[in-house]
C-alpha atoms as a PDB file:
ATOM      1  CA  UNK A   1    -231.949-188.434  71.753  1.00  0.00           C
ATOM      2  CA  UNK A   2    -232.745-192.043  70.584  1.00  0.00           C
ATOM      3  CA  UNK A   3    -230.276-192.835  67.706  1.00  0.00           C
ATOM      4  CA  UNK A   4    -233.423-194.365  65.632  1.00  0.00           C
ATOM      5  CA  UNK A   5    -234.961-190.784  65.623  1.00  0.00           C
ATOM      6  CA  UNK A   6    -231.308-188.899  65.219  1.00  0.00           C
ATOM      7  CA  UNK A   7    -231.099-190.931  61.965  1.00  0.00           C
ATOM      8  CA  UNK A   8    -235.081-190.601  60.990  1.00  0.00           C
ATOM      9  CA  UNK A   9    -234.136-186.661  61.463  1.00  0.00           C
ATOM     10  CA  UNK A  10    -231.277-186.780  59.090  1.00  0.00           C
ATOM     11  CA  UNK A  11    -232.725-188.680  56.887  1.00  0.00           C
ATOM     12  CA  UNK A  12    -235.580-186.483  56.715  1.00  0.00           C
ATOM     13  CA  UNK A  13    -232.910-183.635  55.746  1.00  0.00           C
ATOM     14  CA  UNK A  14    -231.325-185.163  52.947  1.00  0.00           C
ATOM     15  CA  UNK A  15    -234.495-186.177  50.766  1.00  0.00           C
ATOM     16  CA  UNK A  16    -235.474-182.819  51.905  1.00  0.00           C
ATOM     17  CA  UNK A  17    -231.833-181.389  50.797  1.00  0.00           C
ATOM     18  CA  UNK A  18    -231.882-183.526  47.508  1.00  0.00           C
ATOM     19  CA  UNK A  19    -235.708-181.845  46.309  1.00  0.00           C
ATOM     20  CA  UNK A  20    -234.132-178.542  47.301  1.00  0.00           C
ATOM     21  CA  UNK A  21    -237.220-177.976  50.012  1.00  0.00           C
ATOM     22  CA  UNK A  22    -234.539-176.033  52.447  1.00  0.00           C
ATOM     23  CA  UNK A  23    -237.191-174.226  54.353  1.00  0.00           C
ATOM     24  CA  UNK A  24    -238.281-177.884  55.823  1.00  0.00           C
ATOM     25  CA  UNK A  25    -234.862-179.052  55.263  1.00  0.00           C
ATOM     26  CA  UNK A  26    -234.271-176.176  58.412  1.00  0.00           C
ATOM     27  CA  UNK A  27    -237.165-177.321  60.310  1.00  0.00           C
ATOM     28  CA  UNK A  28    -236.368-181.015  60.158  1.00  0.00           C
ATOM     29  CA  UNK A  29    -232.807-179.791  61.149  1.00  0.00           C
ATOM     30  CA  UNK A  30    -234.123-177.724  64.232  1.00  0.00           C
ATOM     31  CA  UNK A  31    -235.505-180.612  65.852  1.00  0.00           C
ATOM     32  CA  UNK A  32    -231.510-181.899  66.276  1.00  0.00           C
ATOM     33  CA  UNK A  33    -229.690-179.387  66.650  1.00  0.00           C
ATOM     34  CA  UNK A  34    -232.027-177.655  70.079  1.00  0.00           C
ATOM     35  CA  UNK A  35    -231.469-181.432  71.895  1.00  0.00           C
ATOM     36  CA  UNK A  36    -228.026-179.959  72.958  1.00  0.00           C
ATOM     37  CA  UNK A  37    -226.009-183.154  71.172  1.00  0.00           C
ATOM     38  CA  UNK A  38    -222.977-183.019  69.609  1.00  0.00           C
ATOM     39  CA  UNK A  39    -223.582-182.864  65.955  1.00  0.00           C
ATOM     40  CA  UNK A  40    -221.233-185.437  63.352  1.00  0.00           C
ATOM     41  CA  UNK A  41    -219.739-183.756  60.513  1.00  0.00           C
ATOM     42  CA  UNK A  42    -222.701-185.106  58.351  1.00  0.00           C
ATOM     43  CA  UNK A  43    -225.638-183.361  60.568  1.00  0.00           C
ATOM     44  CA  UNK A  44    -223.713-180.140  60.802  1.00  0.00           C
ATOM     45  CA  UNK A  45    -223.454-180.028  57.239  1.00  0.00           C
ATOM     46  CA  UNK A  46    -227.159-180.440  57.033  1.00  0.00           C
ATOM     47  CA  UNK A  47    -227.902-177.966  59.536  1.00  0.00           C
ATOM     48  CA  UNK A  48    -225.647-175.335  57.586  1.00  0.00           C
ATOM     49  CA  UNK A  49    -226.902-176.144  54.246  1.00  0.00           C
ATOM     50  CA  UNK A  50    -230.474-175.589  55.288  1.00  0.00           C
ATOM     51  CA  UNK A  51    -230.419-172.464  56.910  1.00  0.00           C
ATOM     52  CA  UNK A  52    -227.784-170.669  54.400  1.00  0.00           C
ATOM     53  CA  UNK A  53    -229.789-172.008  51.533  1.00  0.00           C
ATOM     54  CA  UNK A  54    -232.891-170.240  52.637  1.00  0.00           C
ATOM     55  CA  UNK A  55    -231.102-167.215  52.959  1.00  0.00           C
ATOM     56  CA  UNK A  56    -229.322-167.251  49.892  1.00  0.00           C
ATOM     57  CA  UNK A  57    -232.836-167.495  47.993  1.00  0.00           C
ATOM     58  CA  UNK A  58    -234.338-164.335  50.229  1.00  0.00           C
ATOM     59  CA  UNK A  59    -230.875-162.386  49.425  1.00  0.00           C
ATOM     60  CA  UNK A  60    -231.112-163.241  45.743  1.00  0.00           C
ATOM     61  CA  UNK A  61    -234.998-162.221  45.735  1.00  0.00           C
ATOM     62  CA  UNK A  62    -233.853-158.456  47.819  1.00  0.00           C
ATOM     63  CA  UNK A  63    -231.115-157.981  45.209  1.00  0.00           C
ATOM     64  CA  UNK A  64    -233.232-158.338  42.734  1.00  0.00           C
ATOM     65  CA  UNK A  65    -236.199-156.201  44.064  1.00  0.00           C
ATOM     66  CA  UNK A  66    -233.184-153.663  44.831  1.00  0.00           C
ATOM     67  CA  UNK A  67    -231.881-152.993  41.873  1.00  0.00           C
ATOM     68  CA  UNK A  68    -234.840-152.991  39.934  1.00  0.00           C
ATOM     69  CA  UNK A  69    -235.672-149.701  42.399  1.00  0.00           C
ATOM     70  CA  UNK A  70    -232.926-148.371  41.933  1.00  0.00           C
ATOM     71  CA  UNK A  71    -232.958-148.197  38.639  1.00  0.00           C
ATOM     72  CA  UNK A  72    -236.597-146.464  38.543  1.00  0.00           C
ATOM     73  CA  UNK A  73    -236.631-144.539  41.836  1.00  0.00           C
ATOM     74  CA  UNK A  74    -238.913-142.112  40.242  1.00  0.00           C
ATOM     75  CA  UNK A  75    -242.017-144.285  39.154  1.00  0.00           C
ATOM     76  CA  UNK A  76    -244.607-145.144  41.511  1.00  0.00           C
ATOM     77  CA  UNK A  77    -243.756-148.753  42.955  1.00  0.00           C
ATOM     78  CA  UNK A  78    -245.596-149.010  46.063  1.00  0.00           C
ATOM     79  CA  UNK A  79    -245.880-152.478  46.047  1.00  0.00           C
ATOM     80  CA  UNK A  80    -242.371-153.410  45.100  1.00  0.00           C
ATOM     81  CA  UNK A  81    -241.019-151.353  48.015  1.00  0.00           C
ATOM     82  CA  UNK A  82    -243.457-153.012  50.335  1.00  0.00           C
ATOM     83  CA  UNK A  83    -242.577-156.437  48.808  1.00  0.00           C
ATOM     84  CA  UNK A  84    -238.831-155.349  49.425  1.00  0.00           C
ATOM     85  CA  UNK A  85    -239.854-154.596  53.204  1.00  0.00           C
ATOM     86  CA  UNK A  86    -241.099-157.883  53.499  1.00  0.00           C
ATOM     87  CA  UNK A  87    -238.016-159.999  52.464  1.00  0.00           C
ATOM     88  CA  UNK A  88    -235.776-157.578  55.142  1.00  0.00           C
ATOM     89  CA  UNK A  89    -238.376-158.853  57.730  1.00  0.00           C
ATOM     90  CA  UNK A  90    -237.794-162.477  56.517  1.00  0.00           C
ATOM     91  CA  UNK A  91    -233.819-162.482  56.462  1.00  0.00           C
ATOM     92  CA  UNK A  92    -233.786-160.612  59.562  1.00  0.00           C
ATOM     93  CA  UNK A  93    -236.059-163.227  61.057  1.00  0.00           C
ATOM     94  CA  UNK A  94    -234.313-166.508  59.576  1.00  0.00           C
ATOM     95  CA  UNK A  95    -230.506-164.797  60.836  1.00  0.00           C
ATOM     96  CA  UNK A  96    -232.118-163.706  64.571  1.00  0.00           C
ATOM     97  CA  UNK A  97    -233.735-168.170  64.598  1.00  0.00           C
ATOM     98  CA  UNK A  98    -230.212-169.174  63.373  1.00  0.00           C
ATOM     99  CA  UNK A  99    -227.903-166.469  65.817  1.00  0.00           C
ATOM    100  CA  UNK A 100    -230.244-168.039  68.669  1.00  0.00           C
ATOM    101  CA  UNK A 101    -229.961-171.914  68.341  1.00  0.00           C
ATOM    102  CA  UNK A 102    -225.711-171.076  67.641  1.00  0.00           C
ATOM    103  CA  UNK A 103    -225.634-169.155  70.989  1.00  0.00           C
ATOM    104  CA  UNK A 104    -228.206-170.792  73.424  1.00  0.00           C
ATOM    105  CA  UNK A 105    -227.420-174.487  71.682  1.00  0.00           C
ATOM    106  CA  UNK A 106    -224.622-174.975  69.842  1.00  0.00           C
ATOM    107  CA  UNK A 107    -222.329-173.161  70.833  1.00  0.00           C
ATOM    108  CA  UNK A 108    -223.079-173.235  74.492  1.00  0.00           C
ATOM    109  CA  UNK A 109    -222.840-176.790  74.666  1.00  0.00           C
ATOM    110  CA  UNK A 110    -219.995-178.099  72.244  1.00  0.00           C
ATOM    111  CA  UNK A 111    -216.595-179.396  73.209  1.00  0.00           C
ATOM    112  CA  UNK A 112    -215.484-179.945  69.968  1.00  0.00           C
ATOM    113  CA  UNK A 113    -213.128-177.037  68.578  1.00  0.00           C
ATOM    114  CA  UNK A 114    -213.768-177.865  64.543  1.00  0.00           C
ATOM    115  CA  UNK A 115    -217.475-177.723  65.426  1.00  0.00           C
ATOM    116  CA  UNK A 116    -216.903-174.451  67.490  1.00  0.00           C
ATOM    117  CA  UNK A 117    -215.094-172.932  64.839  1.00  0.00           C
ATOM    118  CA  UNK A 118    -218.006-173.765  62.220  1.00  0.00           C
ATOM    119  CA  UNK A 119    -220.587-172.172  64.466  1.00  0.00           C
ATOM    120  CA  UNK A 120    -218.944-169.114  64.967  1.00  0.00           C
ATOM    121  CA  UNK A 121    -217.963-168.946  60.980  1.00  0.00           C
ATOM    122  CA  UNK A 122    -222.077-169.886  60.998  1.00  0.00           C
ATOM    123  CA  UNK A 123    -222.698-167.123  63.259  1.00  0.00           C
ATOM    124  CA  UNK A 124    -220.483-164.710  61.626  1.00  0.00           C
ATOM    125  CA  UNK A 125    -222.550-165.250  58.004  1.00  0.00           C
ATOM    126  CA  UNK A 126    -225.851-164.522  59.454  1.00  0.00           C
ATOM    127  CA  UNK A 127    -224.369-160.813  60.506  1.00  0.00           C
ATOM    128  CA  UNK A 128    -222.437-160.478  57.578  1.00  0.00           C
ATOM    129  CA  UNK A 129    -225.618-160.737  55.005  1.00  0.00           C
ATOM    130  CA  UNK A 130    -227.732-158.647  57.376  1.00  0.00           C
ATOM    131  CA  UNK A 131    -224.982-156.251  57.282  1.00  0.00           C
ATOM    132  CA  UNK A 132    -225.953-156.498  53.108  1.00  0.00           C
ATOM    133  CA  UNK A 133    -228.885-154.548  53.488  1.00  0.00           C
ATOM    134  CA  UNK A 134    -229.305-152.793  57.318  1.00  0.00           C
ATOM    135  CA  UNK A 135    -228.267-148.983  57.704  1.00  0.00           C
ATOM    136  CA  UNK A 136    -227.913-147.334  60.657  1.00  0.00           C
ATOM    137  CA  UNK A 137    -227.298-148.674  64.382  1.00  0.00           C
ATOM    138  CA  UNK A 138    -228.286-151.503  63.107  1.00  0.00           C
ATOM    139  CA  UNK A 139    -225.750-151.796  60.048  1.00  0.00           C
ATOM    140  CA  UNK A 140    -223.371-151.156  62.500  1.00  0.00           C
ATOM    141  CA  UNK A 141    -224.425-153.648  65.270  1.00  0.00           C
ATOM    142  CA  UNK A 142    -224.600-156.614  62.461  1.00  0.00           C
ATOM    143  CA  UNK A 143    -220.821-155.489  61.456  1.00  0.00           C
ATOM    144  CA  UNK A 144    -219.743-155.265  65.181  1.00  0.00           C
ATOM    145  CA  UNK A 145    -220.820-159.054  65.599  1.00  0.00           C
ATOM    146  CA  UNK A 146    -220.099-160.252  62.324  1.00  0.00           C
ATOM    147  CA  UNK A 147    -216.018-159.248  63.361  1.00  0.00           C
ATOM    148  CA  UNK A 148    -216.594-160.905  66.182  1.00  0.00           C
ATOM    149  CA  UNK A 149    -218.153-164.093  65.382  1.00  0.00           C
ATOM    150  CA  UNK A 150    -215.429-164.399  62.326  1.00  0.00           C
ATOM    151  CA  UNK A 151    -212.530-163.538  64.612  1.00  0.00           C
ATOM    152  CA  UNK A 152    -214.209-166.072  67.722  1.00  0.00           C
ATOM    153  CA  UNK A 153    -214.020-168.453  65.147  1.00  0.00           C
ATOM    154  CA  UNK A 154    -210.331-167.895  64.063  1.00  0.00           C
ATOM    155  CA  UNK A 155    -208.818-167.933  67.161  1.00  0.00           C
ATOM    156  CA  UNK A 156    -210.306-171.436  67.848  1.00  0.00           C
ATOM    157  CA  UNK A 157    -208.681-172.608  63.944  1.00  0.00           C
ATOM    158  CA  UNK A 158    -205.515-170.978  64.919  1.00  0.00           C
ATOM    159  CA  UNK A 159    -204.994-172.923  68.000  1.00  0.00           C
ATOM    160  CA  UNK A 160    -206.840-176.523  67.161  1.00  0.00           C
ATOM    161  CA  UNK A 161    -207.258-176.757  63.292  1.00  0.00           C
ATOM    162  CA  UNK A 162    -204.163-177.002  60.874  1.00  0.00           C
ATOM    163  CA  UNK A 163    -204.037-174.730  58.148  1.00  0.00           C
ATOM    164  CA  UNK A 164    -205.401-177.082  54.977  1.00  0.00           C
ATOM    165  CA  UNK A 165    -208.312-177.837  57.655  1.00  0.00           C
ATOM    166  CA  UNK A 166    -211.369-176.550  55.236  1.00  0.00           C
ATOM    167  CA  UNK A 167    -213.527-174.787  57.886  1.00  0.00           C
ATOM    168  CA  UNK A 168    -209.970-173.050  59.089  1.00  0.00           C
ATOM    169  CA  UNK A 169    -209.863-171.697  55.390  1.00  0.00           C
ATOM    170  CA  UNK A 170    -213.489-171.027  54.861  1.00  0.00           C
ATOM    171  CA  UNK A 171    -213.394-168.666  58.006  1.00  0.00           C
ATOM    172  CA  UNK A 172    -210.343-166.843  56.262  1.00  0.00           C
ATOM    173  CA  UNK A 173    -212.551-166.320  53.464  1.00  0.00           C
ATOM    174  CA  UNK A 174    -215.591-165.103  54.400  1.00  0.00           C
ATOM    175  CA  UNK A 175    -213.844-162.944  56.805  1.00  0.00           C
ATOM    176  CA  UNK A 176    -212.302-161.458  54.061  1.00  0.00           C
ATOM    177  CA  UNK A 177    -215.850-161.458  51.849  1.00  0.00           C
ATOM    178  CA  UNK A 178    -216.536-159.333  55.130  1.00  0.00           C
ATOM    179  CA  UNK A 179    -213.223-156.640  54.677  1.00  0.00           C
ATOM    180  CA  UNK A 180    -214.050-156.282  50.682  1.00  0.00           C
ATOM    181  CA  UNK A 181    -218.375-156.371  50.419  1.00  0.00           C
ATOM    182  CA  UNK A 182    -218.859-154.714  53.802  1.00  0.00           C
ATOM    183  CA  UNK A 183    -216.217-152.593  54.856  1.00  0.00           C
ATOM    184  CA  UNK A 184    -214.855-151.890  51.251  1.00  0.00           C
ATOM    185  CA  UNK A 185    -211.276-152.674  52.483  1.00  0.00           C
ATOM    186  CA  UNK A 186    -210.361-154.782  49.512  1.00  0.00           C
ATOM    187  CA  UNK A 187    -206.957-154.351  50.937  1.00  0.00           C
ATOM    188  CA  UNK A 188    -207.346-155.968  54.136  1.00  0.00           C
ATOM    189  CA  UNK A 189    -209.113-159.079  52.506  1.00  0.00           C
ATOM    190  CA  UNK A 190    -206.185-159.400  50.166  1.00  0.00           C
ATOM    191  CA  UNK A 191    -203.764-159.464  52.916  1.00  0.00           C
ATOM    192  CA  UNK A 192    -205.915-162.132  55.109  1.00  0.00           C
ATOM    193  CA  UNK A 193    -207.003-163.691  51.806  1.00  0.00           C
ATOM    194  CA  UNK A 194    -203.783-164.610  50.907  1.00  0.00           C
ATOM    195  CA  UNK A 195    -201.913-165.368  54.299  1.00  0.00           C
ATOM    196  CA  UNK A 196    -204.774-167.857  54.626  1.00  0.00           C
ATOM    197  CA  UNK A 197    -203.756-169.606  51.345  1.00  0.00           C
ATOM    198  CA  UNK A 198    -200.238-169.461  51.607  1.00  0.00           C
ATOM    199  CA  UNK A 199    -200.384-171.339  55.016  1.00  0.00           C
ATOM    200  CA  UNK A 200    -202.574-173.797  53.548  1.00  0.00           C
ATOM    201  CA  UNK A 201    -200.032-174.339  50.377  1.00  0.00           C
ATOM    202  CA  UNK A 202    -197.148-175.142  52.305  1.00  0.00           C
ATOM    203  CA  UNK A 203    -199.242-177.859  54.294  1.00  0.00           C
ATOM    204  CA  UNK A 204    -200.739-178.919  51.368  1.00  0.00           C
ATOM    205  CA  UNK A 205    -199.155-182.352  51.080  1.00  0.00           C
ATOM    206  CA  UNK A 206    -200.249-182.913  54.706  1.00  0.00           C
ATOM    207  CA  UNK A 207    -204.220-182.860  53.909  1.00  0.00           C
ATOM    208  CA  UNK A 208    -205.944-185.823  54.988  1.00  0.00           C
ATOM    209  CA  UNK A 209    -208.522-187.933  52.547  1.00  0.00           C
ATOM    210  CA  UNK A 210    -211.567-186.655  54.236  1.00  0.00           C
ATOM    211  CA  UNK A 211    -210.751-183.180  54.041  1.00  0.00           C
ATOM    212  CA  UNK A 212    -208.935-182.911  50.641  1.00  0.00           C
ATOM    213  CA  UNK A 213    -212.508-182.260  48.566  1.00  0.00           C
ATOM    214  CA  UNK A 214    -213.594-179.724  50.787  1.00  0.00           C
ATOM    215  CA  UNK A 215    -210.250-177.901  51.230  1.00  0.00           C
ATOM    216  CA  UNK A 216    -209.664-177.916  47.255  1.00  0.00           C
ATOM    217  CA  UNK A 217    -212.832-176.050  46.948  1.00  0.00           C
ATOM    218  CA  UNK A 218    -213.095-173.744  49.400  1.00  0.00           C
ATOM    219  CA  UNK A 219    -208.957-172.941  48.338  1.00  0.00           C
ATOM    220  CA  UNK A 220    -210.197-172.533  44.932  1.00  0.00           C
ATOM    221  CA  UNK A 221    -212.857-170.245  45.885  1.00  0.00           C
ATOM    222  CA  UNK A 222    -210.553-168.054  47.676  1.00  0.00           C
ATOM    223  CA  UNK A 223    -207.955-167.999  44.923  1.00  0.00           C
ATOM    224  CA  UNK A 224    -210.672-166.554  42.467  1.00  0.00           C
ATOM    225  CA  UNK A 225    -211.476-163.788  45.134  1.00  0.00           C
ATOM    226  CA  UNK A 226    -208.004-162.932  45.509  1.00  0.00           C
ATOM    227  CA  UNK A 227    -207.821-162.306  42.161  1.00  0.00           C
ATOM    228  CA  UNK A 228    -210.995-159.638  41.921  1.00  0.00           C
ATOM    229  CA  UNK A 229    -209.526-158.338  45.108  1.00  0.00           C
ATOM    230  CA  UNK A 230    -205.964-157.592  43.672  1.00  0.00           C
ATOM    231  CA  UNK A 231    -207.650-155.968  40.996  1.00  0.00           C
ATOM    232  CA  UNK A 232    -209.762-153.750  42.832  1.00  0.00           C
ATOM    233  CA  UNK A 233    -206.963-152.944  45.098  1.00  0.00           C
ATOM    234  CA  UNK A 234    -204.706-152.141  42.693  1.00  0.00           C
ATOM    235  CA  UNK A 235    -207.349-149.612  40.958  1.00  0.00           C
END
């Protein structure tokens, strides 16, 4: 790809990014990341932000639609329950686009191992929320490659990516987000949970510049689920 367009594209993203428009953040994004190139830190980024962020508002929008029918299963809400279909048919649409472009694209054709490990991590999030609301085969299918994708995605930290490395951690953690929201094993997350941030700790004064804002967060993030965890494990 010509470098003028590669930066046009990312451009593109970010004013896209910074008005919150994440639906044409993702198709801005798509034209990159189907070339086949290796994508820099800052276009991978992109690519993730765009594609979670339209999922997180279509999750946010079932929850809502969800509990509000649970909570009055007996009146007549037709329309609700056919707006609730709808939003299923658009996550399960925007997770089967994203799966695709990590298996036939990105992941096919990377070398790097912290890029590998992101795209399975990627990967292993689409499953995971699809495994939010499917039942059935399919419930079990999304769980079956969530594991998968997570534990793809681990093995390639484990051997490549030090321990304070932030997508290393973040796989840890939603991995464990996994155990606790999906298989109700708040156990099992605690356990992974906090071998994750122990390893981190004791490598802690080995964290580069570039990584130290990331890693602080997503450590942070993981210490405030450990906490809920314990709790719920303990009761």
């Amino acid at each position: 790809m010509d470098l003028q367009v590669r930066k046009s594209i990312v451009r593109c993203a970010k004013i896209c990014e910074e008005a919150e428009r994440y639906e044409e953040m993702a198709e801005v994004m798509k034209q990159l990341v189907t070339t086949d190139v290796e994508l820099t830190t800052e276009e991978r980024r992109l690519f993730n932000v765009s594609f979670l962020n339209v999922l997180r508002i279509k999750r946010s929008s079932w929850r809502s639609i969800n509990s509000s029918l649970q909570k009055e299963k007996n009146k007549n809400l037709d329309y609700v329950k056919t707006l609730e279909q709808k939003i299923m048919v658009e996550i399960q649409q925007i997770c089967d686009q994203t799966t695709k472009i990590l298996d036939e694209h990105l992941l096919l054709k990377s070398t790097n191992f912290k890029n590998k490990a992101f795209y399975f991590k990627m990967k292993g999030d689409c499953y995971r929320h699809l495994a939010e609301f499917q039942s059935g085969e399919k419930k079990e299918t999304a769980i079956e490659e969530c594991f998968s994708a997570y534990q793809a995605g681990l093995k390639i930290a484990y051997e490549h990516l030090p321990p304070t490395n932030p997508t290393r951690i973040g796989i840890a953690l939603n991995l464990s987000v996994f155990f606790c929201d999906i298989l109700h094993s708040a156990d099992k997350a605690c356990r992974l949970g906090k071998q994750a941030f122990d390893d981190a700790l004791l490598e802690i004064d080995q964290l580069t510049e570039n990584d130290y804002q990331d890693t602080t967060l997503v450590l942070g993030l993981l210490k405030d689920n450990l906490s809920l965890w314990n709790s719920e494990f303990q009761d």
